[in-house]
C-alpha atoms as a PDB file:
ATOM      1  CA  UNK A   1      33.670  50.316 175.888  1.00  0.00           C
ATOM      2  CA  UNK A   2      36.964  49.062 174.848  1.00  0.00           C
ATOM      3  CA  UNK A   3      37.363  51.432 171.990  1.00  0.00           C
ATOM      4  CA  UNK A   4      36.788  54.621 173.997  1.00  0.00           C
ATOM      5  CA  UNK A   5      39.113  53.711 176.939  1.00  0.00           C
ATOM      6  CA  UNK A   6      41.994  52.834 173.932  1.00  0.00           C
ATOM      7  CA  UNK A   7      41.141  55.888 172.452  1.00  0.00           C
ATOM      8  CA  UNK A   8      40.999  58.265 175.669  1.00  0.00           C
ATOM      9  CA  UNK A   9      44.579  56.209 176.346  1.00  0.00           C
ATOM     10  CA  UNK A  10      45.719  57.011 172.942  1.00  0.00           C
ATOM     11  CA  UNK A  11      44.451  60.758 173.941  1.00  0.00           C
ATOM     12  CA  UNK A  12      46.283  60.913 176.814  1.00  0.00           C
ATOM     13  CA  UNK A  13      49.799  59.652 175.508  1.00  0.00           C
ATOM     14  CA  UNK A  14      49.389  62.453 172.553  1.00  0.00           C
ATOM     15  CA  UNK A  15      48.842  65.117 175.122  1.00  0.00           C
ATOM     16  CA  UNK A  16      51.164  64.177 177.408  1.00  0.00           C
ATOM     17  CA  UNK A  17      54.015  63.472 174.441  1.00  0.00           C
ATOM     18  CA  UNK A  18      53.284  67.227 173.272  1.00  0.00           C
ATOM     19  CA  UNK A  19      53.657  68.567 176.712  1.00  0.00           C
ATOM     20  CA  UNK A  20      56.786  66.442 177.429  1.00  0.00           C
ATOM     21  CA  UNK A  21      58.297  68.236 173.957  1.00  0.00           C
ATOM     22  CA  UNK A  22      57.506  71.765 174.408  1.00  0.00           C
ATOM     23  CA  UNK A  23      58.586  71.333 178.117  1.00  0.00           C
ATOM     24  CA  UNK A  24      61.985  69.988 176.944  1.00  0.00           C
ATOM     25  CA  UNK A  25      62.439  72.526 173.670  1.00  0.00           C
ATOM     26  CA  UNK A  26      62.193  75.616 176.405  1.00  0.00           C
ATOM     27  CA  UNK A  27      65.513  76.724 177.369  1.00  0.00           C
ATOM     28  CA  UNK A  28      66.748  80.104 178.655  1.00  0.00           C
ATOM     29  CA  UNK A  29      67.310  83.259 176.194  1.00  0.00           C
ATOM     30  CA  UNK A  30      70.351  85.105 175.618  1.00  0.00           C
ATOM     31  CA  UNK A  31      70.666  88.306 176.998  1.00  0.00           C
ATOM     32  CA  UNK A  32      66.943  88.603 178.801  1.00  0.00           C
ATOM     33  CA  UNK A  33      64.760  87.861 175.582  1.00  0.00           C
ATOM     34  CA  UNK A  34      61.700  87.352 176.203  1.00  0.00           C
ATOM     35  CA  UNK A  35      58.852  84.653 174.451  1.00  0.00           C
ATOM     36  CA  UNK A  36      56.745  87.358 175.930  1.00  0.00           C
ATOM     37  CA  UNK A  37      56.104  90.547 172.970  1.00  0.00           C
ATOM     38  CA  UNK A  38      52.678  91.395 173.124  1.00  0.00           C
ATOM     39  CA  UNK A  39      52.274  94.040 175.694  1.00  0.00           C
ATOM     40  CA  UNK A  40      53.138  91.864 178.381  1.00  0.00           C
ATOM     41  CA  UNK A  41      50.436  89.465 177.048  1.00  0.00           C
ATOM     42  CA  UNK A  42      51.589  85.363 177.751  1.00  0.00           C
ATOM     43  CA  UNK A  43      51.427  83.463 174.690  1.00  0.00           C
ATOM     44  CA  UNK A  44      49.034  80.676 174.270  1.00  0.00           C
ATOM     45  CA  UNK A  45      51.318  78.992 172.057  1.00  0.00           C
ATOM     46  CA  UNK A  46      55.239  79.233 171.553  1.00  0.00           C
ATOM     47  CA  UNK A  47      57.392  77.443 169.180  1.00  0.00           C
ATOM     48  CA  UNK A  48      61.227  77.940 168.280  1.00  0.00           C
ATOM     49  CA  UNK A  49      63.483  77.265 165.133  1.00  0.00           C
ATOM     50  CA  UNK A  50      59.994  77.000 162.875  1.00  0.00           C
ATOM     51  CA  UNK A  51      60.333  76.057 159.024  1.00  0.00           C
ATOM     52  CA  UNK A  52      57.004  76.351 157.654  1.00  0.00           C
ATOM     53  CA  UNK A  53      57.238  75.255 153.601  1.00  0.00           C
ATOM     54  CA  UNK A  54      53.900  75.952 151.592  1.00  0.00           C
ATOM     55  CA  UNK A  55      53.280  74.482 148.391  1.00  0.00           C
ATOM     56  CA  UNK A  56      51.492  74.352 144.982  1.00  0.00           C
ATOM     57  CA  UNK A  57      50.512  71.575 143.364  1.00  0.00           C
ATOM     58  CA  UNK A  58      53.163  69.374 145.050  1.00  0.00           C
ATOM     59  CA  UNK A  59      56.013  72.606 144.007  1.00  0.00           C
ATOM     60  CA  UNK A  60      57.604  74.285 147.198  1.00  0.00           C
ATOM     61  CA  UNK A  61      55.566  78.124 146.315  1.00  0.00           C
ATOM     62  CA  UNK A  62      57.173  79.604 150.175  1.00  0.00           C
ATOM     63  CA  UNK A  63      59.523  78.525 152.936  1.00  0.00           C
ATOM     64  CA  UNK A  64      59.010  80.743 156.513  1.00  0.00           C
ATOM     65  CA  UNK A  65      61.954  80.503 159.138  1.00  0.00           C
ATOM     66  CA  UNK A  66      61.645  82.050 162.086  1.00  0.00           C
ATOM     67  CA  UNK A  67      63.430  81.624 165.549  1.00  0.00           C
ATOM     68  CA  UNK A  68      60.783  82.200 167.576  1.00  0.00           C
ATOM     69  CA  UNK A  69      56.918  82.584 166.871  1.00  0.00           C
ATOM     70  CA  UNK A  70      53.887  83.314 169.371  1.00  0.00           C
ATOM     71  CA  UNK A  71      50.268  82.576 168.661  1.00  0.00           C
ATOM     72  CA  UNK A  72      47.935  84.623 171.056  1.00  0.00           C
ATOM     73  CA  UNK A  73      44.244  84.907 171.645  1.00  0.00           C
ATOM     74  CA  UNK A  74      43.158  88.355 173.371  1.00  0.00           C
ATOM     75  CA  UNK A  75      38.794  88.236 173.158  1.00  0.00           C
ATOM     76  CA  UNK A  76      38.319  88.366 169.937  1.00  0.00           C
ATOM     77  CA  UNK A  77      41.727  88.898 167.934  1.00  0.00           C
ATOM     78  CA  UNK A  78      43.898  86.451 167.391  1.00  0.00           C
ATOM     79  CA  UNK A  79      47.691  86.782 166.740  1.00  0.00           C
ATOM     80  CA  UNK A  80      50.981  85.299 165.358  1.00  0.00           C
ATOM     81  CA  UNK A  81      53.719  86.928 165.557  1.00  0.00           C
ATOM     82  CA  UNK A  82      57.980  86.603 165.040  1.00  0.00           C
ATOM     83  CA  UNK A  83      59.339  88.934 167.541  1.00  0.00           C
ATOM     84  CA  UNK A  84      63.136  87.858 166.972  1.00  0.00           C
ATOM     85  CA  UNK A  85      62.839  88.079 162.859  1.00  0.00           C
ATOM     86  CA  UNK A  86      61.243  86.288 159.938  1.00  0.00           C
ATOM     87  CA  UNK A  87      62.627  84.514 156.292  1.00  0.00           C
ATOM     88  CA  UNK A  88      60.805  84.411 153.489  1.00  0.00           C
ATOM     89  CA  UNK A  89      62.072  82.669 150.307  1.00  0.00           C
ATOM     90  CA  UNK A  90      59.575  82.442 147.561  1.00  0.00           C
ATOM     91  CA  UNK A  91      60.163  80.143 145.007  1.00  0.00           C
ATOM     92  CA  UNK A  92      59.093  80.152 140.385  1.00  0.00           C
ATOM     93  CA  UNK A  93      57.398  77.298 139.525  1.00  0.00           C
ATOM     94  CA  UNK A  94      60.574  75.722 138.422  1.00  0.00           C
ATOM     95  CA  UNK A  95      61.577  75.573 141.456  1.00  0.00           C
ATOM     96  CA  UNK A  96      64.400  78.302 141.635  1.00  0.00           C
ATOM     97  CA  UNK A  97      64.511  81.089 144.119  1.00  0.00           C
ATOM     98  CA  UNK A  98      62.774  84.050 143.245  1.00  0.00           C
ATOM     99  CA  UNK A  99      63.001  86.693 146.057  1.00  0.00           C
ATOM    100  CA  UNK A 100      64.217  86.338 149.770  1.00  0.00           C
ATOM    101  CA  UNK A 101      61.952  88.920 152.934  1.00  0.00           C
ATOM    102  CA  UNK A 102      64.029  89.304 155.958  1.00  0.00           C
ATOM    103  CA  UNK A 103      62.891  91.464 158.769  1.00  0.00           C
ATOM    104  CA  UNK A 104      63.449  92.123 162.559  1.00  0.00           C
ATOM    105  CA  UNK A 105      59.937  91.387 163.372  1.00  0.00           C
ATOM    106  CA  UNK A 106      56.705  90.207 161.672  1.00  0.00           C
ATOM    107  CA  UNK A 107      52.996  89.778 162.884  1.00  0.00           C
ATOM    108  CA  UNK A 108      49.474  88.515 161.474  1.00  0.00           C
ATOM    109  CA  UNK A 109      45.976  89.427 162.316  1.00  0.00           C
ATOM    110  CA  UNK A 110      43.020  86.751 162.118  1.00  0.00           C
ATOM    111  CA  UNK A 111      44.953  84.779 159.499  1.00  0.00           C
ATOM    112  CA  UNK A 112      44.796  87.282 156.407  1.00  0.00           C
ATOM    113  CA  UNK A 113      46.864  89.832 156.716  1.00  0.00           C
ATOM    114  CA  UNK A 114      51.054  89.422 157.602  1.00  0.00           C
ATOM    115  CA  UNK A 115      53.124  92.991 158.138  1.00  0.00           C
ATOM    116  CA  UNK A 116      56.679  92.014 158.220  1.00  0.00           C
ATOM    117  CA  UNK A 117      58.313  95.071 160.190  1.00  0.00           C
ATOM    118  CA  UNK A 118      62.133  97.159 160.996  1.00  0.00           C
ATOM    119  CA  UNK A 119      64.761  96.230 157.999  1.00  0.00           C
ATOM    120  CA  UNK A 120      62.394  95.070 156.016  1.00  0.00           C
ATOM    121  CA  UNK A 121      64.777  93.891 153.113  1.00  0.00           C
ATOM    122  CA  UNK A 122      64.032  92.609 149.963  1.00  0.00           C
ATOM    123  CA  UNK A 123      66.134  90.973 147.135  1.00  0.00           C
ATOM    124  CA  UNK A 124      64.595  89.928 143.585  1.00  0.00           C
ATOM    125  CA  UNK A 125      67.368  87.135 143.360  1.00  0.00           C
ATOM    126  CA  UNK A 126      66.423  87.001 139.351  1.00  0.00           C
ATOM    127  CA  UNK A 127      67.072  90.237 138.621  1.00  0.00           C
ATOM    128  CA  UNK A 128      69.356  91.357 141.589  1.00  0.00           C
ATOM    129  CA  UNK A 129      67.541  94.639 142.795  1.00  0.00           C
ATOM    130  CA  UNK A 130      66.505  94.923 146.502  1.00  0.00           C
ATOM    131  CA  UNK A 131      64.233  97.292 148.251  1.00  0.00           C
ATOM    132  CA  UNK A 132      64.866  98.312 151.591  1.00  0.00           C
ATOM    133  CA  UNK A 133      61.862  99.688 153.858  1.00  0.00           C
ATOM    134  CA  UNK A 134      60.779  99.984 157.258  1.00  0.00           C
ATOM    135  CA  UNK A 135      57.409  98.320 156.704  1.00  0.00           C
ATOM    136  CA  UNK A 136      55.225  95.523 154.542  1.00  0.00           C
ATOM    137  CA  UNK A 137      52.088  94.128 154.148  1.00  0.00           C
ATOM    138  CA  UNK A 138      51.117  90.571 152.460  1.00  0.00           C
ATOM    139  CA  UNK A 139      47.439  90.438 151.624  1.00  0.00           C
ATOM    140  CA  UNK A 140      46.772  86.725 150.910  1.00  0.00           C
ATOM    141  CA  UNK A 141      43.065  87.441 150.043  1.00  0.00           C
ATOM    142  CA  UNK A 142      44.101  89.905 146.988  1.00  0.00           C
ATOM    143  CA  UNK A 143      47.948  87.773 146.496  1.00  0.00           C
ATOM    144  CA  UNK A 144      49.519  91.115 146.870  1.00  0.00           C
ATOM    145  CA  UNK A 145      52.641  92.848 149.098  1.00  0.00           C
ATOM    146  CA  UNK A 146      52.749  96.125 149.568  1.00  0.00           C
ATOM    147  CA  UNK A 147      53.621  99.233 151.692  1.00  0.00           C
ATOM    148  CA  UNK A 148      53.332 103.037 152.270  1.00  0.00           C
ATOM    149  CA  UNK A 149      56.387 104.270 153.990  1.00  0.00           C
ATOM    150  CA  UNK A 150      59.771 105.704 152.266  1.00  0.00           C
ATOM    151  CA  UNK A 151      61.276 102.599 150.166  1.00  0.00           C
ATOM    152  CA  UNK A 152      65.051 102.164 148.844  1.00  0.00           C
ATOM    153  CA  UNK A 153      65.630 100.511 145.833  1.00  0.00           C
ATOM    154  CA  UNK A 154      68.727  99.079 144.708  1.00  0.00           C
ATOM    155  CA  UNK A 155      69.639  97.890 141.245  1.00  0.00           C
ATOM    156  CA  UNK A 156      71.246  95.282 140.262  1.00  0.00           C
ATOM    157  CA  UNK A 157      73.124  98.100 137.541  1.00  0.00           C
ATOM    158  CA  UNK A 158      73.999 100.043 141.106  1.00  0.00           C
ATOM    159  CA  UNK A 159      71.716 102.567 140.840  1.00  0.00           C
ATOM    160  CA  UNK A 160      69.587 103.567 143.667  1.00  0.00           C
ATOM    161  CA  UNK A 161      66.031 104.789 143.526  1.00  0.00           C
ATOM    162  CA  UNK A 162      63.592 106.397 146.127  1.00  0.00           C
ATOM    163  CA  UNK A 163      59.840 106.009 146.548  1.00  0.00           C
ATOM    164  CA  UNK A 164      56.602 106.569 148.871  1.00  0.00           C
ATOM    165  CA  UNK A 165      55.666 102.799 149.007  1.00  0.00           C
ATOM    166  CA  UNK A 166      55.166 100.233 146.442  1.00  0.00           C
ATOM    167  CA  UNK A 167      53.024  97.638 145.115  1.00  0.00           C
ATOM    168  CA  UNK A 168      53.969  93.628 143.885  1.00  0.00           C
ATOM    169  CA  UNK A 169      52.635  90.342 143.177  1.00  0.00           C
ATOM    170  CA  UNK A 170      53.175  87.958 146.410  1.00  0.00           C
ATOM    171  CA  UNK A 171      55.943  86.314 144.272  1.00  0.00           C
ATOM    172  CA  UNK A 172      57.536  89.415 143.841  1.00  0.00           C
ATOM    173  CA  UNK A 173      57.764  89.182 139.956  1.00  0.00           C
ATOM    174  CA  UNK A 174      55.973  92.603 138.936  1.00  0.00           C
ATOM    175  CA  UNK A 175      55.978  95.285 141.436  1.00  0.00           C
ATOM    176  CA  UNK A 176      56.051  99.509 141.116  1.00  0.00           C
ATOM    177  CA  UNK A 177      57.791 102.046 142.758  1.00  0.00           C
ATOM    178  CA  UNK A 178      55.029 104.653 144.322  1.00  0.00           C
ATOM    179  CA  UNK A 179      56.291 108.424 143.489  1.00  0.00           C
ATOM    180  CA  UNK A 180      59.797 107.152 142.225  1.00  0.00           C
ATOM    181  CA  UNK A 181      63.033 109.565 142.627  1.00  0.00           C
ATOM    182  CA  UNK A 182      66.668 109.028 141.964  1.00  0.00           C
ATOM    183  CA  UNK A 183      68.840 107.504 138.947  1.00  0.00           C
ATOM    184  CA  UNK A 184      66.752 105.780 136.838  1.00  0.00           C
ATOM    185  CA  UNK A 185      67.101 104.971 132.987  1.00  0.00           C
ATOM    186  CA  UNK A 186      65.630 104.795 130.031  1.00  0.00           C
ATOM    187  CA  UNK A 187      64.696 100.869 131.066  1.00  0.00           C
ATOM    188  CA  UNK A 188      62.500 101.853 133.893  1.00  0.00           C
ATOM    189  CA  UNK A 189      59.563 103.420 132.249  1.00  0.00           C
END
């Protein structure tokens, strides 16, 4: 008897704790933004300034920043989302950087599949090329990114090629230009 009512004490200071610190991190946004990006849907959950660092085998593989991000469950779909912009920084195994994602707005389905969305940029810091695009998609299940809208690439040699889309690893080591166009050299075959 004494162990539950510790325990449903214990319960109760947790609870109340979180609610005290998500009641205190809400402040007002600038200029009208809104938590709110889902048709007009509430969030169930809301967090701000989130650093989310995934790892390996103890080695830092991803760090996520976002400013804001919304978890919401509609029947039977559930989704996160970053409606004020997402960070992605993967890392090699030595722990360098390997490529930074930004974009304006990100958003996963069900936990499987993450479109990062509007300036999608991103820069192979190895080798110094970045694509530009309008749309991704990360595919943990198959460790892939990909997309199938118009794609920029810039070299690190300042050339600039064109494609329909492309495919890469999720670290972005290896990755191909869909339907390349534009100045490209011998090198790129």
């Amino acid at each position: 008897m004494c162990i539950v009512s510790w325990t449903t004490k214990m319960w109760n200071i947790i609870m109340a704790s979180c609610l005290m610190m998500f009641l205190l991190s809400c402040n007002q946004h600038k200029e009208g933004a809104s938590l709110f990006s889902y048709h007009g849907k509430y969030p169930d959950e809301s967090a701000q300034n989130i650093t989310i660092t995934m790892s390996d085998s103890g080695k830092v593989s991803f760090v996520v920043s976002t400013p804001i991000l919304n978890r919401y469950s509609l029947d039977t779909i559930k989704y996160v989302d970053c409606p004020e912009g997402i960070q992605i920084t993967s890392y090699t195994e030595f722990g360098d950087k390997q490529a930074v994602v930004t974009a304006d707005y990100a958003i996963c389905e069900n936990n499987s599949v993450y479109k990062a969305l509007h300036n999608v940029r991103i820069c192979d810091v190895i080798k110094g090329d970045t694509l530009e695009t309008e749309e991704i998609i990360w595919d943990q299940r198959t460790r892939t990114i990909y997309s199938n809208v118009l794609v920029k690439q810039k070299k690190a040699d300042g050339s600039v090629n064109y494609g329909d889309g492309f495919t890469a690893d999720e670290r972005f080591t290896k990755y191909t230009i869909i339907h390349p166009r534009g100045e490209m050299n011998g090198f790129d075959f």
